[in-house]
PDB file of N, CA and C in Angstrom:
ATOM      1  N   UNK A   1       2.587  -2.217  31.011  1.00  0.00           N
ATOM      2  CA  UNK A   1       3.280  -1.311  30.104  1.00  0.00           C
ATOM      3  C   UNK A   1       2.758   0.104  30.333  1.00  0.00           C
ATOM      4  N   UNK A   2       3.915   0.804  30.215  1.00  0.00           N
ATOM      5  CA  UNK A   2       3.191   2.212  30.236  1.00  0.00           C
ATOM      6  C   UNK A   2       3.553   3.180  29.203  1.00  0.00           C
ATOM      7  N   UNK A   3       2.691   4.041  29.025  1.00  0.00           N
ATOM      8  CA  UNK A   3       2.286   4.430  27.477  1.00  0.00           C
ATOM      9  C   UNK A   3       2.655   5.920  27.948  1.00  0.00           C
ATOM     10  N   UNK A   4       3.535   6.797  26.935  1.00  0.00           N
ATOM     11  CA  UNK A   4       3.759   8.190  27.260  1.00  0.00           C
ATOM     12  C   UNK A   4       3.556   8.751  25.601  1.00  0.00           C
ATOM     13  N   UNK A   5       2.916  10.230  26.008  1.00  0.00           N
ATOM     14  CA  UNK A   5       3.118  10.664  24.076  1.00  0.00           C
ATOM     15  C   UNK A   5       3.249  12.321  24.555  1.00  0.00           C
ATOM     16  N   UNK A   6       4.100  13.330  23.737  1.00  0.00           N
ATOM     17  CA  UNK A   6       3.658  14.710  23.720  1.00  0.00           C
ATOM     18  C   UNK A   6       2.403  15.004  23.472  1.00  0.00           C
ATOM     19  N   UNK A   7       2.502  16.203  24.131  1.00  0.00           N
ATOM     20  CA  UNK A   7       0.860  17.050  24.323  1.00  0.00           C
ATOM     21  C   UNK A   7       0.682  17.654  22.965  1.00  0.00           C
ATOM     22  N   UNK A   8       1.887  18.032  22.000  1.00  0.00           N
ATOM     23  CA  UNK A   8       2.411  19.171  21.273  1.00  0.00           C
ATOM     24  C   UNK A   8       1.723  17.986  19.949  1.00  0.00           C
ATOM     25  N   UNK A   9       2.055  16.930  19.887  1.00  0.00           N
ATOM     26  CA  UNK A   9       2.602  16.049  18.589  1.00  0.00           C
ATOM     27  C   UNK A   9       0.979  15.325  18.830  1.00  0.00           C
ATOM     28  N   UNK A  10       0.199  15.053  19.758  1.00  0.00           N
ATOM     29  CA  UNK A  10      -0.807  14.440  20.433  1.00  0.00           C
ATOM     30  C   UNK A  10      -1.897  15.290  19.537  1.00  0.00           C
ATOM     31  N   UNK A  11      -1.811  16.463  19.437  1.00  0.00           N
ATOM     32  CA  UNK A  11      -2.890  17.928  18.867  1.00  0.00           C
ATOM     33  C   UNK A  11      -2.177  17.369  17.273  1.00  0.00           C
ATOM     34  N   UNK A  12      -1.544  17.769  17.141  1.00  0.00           N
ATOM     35  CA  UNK A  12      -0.685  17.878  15.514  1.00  0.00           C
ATOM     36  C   UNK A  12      -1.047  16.485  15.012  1.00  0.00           C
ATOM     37  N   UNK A  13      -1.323  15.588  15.459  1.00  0.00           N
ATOM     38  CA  UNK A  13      -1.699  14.115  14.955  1.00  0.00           C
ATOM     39  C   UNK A  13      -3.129  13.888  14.815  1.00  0.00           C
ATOM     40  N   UNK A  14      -3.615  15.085  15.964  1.00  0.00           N
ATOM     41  CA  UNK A  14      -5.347  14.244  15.517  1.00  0.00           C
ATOM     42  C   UNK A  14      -5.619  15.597  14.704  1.00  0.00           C
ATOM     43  N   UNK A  15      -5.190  16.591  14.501  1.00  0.00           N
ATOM     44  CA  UNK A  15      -5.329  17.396  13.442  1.00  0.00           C
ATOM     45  C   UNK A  15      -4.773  16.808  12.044  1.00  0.00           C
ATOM     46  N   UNK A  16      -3.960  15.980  11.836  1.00  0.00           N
ATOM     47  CA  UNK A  16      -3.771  15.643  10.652  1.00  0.00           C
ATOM     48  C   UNK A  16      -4.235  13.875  10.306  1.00  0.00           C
ATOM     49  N   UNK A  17      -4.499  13.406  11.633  1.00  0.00           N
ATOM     50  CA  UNK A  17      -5.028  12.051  11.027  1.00  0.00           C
ATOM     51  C   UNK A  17      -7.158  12.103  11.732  1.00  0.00           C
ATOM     52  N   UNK A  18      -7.078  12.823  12.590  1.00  0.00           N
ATOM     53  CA  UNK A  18      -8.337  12.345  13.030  1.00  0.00           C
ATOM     54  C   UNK A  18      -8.931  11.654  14.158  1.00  0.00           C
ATOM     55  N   UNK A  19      -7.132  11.234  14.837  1.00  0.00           N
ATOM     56  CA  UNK A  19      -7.401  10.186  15.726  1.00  0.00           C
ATOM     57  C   UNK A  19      -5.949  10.843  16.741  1.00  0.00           C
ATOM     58  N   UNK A  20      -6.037  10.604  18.452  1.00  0.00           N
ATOM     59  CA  UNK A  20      -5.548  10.621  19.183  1.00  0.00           C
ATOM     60  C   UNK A  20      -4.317   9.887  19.465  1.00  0.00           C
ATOM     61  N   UNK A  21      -3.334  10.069  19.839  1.00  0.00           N
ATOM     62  CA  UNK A  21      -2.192   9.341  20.017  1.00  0.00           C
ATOM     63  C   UNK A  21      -2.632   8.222  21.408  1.00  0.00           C
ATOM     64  N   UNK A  22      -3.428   8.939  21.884  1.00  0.00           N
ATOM     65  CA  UNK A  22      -3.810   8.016  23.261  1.00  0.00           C
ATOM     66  C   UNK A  22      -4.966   6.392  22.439  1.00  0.00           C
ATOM     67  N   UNK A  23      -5.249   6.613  21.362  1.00  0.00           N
ATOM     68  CA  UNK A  23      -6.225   5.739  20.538  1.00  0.00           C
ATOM     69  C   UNK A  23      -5.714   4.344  20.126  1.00  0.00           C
ATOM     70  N   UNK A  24      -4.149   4.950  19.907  1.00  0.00           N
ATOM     71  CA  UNK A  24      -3.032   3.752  19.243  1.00  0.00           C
ATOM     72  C   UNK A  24      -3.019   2.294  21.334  1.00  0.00           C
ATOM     73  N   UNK A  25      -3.279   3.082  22.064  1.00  0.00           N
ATOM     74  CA  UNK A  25      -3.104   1.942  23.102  1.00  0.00           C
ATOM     75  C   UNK A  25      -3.795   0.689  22.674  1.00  0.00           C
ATOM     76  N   UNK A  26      -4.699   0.925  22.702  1.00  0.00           N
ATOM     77  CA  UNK A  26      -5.612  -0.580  22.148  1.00  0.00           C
ATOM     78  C   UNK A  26      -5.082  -1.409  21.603  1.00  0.00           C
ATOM     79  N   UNK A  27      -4.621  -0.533  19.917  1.00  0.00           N
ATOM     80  CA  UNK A  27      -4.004  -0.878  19.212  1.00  0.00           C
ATOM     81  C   UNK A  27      -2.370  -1.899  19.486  1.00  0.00           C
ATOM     82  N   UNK A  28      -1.879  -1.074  19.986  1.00  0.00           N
ATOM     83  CA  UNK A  28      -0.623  -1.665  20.961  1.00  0.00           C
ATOM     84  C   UNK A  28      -1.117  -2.280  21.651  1.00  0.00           C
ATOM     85  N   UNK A  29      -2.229  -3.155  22.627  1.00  0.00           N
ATOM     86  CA  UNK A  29      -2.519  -4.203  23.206  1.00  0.00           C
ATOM     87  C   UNK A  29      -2.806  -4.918  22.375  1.00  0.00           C
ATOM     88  N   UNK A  30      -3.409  -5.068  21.415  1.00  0.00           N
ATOM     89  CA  UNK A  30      -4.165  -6.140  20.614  1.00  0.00           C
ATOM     90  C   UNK A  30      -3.452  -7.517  20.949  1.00  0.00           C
ATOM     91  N   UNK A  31      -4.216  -8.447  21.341  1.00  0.00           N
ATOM     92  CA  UNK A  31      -3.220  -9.943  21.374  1.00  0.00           C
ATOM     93  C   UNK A  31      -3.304 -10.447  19.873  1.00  0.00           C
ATOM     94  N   UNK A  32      -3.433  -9.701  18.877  1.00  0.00           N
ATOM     95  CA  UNK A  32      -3.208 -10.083  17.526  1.00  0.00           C
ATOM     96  C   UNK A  32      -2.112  -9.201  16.781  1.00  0.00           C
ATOM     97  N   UNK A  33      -2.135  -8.416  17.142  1.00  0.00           N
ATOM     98  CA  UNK A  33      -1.511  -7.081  16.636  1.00  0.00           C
ATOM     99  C   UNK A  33       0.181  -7.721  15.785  1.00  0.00           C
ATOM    100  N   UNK A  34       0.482  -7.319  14.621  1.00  0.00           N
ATOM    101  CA  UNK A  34       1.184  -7.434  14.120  1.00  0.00           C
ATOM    102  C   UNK A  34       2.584  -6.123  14.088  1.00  0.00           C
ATOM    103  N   UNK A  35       3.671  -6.523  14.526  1.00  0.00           N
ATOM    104  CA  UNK A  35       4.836  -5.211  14.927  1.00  0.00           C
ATOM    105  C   UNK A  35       6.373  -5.792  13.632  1.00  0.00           C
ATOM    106  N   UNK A  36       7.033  -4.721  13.097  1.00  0.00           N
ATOM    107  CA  UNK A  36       8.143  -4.827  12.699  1.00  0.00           C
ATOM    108  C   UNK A  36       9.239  -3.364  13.466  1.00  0.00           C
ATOM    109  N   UNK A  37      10.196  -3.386  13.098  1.00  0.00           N
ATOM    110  CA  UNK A  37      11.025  -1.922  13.252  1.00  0.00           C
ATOM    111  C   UNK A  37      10.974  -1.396  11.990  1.00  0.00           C
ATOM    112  N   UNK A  38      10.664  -0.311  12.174  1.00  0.00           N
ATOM    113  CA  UNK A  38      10.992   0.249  10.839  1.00  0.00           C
ATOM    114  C   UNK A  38      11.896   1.030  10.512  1.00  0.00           C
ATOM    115  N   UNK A  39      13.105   0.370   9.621  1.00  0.00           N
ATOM    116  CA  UNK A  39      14.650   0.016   8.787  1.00  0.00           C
ATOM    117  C   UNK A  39      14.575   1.986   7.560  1.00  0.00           C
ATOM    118  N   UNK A  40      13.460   2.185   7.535  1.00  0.00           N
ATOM    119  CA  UNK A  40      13.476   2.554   5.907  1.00  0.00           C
ATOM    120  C   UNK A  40      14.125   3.944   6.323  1.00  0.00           C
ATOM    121  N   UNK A  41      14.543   4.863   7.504  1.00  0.00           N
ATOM    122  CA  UNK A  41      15.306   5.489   7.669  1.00  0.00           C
ATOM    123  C   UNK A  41      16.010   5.694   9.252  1.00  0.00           C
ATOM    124  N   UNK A  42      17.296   6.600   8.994  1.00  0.00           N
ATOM    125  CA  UNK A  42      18.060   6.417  10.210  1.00  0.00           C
ATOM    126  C   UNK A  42      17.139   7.698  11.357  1.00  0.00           C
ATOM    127  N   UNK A  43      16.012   7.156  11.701  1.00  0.00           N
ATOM    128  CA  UNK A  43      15.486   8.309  12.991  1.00  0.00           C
ATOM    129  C   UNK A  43      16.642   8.501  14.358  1.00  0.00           C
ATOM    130  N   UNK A  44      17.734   8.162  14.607  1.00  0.00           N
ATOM    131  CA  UNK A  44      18.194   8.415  15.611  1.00  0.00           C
ATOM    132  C   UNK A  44      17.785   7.700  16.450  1.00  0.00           C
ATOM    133  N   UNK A  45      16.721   6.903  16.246  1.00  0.00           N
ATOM    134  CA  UNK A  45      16.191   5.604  17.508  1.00  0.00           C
ATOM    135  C   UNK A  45      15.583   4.318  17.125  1.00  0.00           C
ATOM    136  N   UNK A  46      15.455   3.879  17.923  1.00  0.00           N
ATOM    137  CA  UNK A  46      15.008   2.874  16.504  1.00  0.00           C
ATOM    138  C   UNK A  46      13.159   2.571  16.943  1.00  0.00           C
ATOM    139  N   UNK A  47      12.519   2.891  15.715  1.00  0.00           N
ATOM    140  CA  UNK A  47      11.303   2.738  15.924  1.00  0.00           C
ATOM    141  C   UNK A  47      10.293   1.552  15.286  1.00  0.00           C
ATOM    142  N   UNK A  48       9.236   1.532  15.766  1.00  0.00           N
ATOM    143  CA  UNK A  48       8.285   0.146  15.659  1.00  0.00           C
ATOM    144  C   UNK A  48       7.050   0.483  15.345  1.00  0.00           C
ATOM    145  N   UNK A  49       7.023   0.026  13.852  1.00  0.00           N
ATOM    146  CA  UNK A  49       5.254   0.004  13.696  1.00  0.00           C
ATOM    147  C   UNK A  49       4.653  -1.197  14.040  1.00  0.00           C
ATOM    148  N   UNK A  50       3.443  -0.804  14.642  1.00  0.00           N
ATOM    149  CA  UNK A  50       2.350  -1.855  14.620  1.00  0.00           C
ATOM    150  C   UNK A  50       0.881  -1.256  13.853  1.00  0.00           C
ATOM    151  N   UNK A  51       0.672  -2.948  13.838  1.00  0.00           N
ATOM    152  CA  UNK A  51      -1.044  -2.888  13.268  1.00  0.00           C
ATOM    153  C   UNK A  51      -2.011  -3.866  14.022  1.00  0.00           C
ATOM    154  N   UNK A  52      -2.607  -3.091  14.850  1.00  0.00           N
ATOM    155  CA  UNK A  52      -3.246  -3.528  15.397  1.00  0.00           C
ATOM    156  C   UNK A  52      -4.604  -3.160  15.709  1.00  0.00           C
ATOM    157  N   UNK A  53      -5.791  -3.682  16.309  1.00  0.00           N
ATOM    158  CA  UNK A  53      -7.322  -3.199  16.138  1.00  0.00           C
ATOM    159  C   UNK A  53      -7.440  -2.052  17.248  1.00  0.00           C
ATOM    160  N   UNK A  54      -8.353  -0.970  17.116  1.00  0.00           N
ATOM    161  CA  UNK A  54      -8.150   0.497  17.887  1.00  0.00           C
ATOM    162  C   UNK A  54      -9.882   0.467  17.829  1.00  0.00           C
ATOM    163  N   UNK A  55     -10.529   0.950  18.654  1.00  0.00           N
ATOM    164  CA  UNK A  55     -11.779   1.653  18.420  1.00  0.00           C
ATOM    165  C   UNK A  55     -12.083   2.207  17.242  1.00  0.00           C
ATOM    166  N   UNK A  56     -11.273   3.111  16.362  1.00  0.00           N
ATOM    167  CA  UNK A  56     -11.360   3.004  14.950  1.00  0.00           C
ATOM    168  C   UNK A  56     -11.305   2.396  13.690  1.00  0.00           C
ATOM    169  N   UNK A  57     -11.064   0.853  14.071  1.00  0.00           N
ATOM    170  CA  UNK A  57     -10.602  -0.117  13.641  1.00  0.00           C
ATOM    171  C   UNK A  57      -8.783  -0.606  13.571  1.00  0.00           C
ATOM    172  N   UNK A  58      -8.527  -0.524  12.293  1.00  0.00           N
ATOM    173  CA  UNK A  58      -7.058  -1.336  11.967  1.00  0.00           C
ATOM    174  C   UNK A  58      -6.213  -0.054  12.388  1.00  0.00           C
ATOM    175  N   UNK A  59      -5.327   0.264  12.867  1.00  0.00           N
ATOM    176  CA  UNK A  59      -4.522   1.301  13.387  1.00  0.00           C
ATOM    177  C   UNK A  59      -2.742   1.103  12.935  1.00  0.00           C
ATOM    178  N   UNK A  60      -2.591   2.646  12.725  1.00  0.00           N
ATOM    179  CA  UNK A  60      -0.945   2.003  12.009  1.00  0.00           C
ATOM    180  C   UNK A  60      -0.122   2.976  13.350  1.00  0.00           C
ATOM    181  N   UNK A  61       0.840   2.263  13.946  1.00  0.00           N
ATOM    182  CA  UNK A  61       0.968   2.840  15.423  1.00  0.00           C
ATOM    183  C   UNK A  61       2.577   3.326  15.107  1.00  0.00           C
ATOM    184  N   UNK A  62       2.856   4.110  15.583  1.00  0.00           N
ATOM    185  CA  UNK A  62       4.620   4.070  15.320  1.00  0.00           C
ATOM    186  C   UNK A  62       4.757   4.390  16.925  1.00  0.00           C
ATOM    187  N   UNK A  63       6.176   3.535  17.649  1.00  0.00           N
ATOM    188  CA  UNK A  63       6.336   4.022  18.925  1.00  0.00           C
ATOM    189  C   UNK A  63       7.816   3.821  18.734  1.00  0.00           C
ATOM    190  N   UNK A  64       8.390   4.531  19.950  1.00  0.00           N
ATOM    191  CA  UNK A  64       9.626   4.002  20.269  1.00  0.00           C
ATOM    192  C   UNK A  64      10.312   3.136  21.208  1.00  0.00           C
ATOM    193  N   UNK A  65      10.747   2.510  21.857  1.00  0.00           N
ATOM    194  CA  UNK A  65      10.900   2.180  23.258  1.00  0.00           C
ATOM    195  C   UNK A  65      11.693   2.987  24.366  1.00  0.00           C
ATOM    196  N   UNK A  66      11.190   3.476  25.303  1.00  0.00           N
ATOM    197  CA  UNK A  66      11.902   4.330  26.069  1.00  0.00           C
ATOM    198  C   UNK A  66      12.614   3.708  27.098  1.00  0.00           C
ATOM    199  N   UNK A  67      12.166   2.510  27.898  1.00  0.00           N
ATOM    200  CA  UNK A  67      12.827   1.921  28.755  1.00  0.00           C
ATOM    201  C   UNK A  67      12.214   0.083  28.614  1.00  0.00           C
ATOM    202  N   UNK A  68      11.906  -0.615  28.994  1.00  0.00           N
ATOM    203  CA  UNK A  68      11.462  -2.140  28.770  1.00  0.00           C
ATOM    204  C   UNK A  68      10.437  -2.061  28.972  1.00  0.00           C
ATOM    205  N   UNK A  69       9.800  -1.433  30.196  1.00  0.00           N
ATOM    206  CA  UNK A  69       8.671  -0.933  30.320  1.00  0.00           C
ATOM    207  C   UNK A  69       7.412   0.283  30.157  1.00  0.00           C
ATOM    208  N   UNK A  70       8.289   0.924  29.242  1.00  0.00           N
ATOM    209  CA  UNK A  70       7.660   2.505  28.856  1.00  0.00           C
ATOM    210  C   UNK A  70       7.674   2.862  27.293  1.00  0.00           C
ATOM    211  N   UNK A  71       6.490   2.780  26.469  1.00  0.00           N
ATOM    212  CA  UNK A  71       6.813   3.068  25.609  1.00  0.00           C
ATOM    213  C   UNK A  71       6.039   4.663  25.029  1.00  0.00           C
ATOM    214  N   UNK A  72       7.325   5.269  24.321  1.00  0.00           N
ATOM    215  CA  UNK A  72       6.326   6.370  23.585  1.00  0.00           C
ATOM    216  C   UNK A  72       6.123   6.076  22.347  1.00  0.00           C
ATOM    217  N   UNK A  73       4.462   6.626  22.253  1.00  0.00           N
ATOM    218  CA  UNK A  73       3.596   6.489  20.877  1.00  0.00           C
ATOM    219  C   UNK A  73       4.212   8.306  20.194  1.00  0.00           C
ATOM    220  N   UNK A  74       4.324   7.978  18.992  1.00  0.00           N
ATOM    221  CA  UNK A  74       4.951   8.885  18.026  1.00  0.00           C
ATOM    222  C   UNK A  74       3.421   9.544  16.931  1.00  0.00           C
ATOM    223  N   UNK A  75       2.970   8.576  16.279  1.00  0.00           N
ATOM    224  CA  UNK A  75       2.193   8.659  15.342  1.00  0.00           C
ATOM    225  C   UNK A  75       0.911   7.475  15.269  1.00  0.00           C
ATOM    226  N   UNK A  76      -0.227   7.640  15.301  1.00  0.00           N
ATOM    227  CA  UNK A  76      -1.611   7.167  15.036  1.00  0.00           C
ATOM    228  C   UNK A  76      -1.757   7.447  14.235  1.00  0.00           C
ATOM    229  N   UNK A  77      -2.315   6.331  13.352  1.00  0.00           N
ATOM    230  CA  UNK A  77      -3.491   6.542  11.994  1.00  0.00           C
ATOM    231  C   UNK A  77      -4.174   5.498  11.559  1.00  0.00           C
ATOM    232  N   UNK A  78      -5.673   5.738  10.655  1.00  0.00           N
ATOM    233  CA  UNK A  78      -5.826   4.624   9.861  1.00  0.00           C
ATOM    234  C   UNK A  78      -4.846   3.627   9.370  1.00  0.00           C
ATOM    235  N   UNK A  79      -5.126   2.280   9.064  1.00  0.00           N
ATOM    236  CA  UNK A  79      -4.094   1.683   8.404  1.00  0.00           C
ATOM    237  C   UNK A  79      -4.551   1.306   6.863  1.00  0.00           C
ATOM    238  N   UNK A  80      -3.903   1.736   5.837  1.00  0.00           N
ATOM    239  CA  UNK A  80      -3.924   1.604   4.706  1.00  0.00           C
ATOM    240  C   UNK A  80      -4.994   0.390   4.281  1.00  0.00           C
ATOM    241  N   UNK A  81      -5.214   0.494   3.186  1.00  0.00           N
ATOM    242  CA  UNK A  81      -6.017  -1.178   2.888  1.00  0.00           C
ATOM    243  C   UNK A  81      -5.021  -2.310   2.745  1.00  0.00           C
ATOM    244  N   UNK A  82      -3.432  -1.611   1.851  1.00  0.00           N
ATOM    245  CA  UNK A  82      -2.437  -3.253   2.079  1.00  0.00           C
ATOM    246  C   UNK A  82      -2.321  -3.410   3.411  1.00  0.00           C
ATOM    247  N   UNK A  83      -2.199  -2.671   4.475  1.00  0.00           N
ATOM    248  CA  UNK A  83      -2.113  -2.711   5.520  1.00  0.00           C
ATOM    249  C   UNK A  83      -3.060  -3.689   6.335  1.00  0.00           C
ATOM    250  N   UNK A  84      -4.083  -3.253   5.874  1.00  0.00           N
ATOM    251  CA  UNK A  84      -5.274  -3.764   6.497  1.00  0.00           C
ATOM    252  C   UNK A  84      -5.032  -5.275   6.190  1.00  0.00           C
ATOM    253  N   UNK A  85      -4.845  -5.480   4.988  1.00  0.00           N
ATOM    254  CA  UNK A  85      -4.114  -6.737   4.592  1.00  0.00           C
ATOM    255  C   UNK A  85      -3.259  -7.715   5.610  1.00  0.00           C
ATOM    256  N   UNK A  86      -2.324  -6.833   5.850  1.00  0.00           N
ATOM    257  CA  UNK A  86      -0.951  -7.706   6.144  1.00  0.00           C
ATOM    258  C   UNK A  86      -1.266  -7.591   7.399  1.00  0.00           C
ATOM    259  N   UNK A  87      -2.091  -7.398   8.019  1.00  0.00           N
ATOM    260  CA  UNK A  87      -2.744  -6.963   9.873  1.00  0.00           C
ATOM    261  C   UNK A  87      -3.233  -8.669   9.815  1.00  0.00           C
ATOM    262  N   UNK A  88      -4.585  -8.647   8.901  1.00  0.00           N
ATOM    263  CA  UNK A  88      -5.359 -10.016   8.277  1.00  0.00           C
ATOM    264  C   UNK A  88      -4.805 -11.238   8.368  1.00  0.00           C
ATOM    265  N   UNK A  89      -3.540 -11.154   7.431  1.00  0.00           N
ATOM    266  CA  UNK A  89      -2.747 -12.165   6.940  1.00  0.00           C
ATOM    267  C   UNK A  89      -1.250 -12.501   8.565  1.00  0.00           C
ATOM    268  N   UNK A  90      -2.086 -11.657   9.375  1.00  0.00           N
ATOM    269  CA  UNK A  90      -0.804 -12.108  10.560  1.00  0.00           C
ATOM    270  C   UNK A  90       0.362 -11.711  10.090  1.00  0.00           C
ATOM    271  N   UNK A  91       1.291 -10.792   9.517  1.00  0.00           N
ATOM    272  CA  UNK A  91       2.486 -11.109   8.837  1.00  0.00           C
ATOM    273  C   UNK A  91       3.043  -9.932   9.156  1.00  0.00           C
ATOM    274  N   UNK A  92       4.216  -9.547   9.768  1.00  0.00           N
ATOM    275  CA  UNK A  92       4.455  -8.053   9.798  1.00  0.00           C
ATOM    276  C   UNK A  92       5.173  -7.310   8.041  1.00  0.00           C
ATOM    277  N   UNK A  93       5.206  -6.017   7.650  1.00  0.00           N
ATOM    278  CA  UNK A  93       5.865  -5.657   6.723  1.00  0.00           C
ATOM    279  C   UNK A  93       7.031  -5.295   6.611  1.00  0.00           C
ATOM    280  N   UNK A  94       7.850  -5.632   5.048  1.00  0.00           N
ATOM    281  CA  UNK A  94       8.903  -5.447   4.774  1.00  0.00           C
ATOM    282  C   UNK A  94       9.250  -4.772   4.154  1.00  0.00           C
ATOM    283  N   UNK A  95      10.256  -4.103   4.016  1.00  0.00           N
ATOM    284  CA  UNK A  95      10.270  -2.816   4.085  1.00  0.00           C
ATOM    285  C   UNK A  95      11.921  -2.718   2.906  1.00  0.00           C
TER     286      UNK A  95
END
């Protein structure tokens, strides 16, 4: 798989979360990692959170799919404590 993110949104993310867009890879490998789409608005594409484990621990990943094999990462962050939860409990969220 190959992983693409802006340079622009890459700065603007670890300025507002702390953590690198390049950080969420891990995260997106995890062979545990829990993924849904997320429904809750019309972005023009259709996008996918995951929760999965990162060097920072539980990670809340948003990507899009660009081709079958290419995905871009959008947004990195901590993952909430329900989060942290529903990572735990194997289960993706509903939304």
């Amino acid at each position: 798989m190959y992983y693409e993110w802006d340079a622009r949104k890459d700065s603007e993310n670890y300025r507002k979360h702390g953590i690198s867009l390049a950080d969420g890879v891990a995260a997106l490998e995890d062979s545990e990692a829990v993924s849904w789409i997320d429904s809750r608005y019309d972005y023009g594409e259709e996008r996918i959170i995951t929760l999965g484990v990162g060097i920072q621990g539980i990670l809340y990943v948003v990507t899009t799919e660009i081709a079958e094999d290419e995905t871009r990462i959008i947004s990195v962050r901590q993952a909430e404590t329900y989060e942290k939860e529903r990572y735990r409990q194997g289960r993706p969220q509903t939304w």
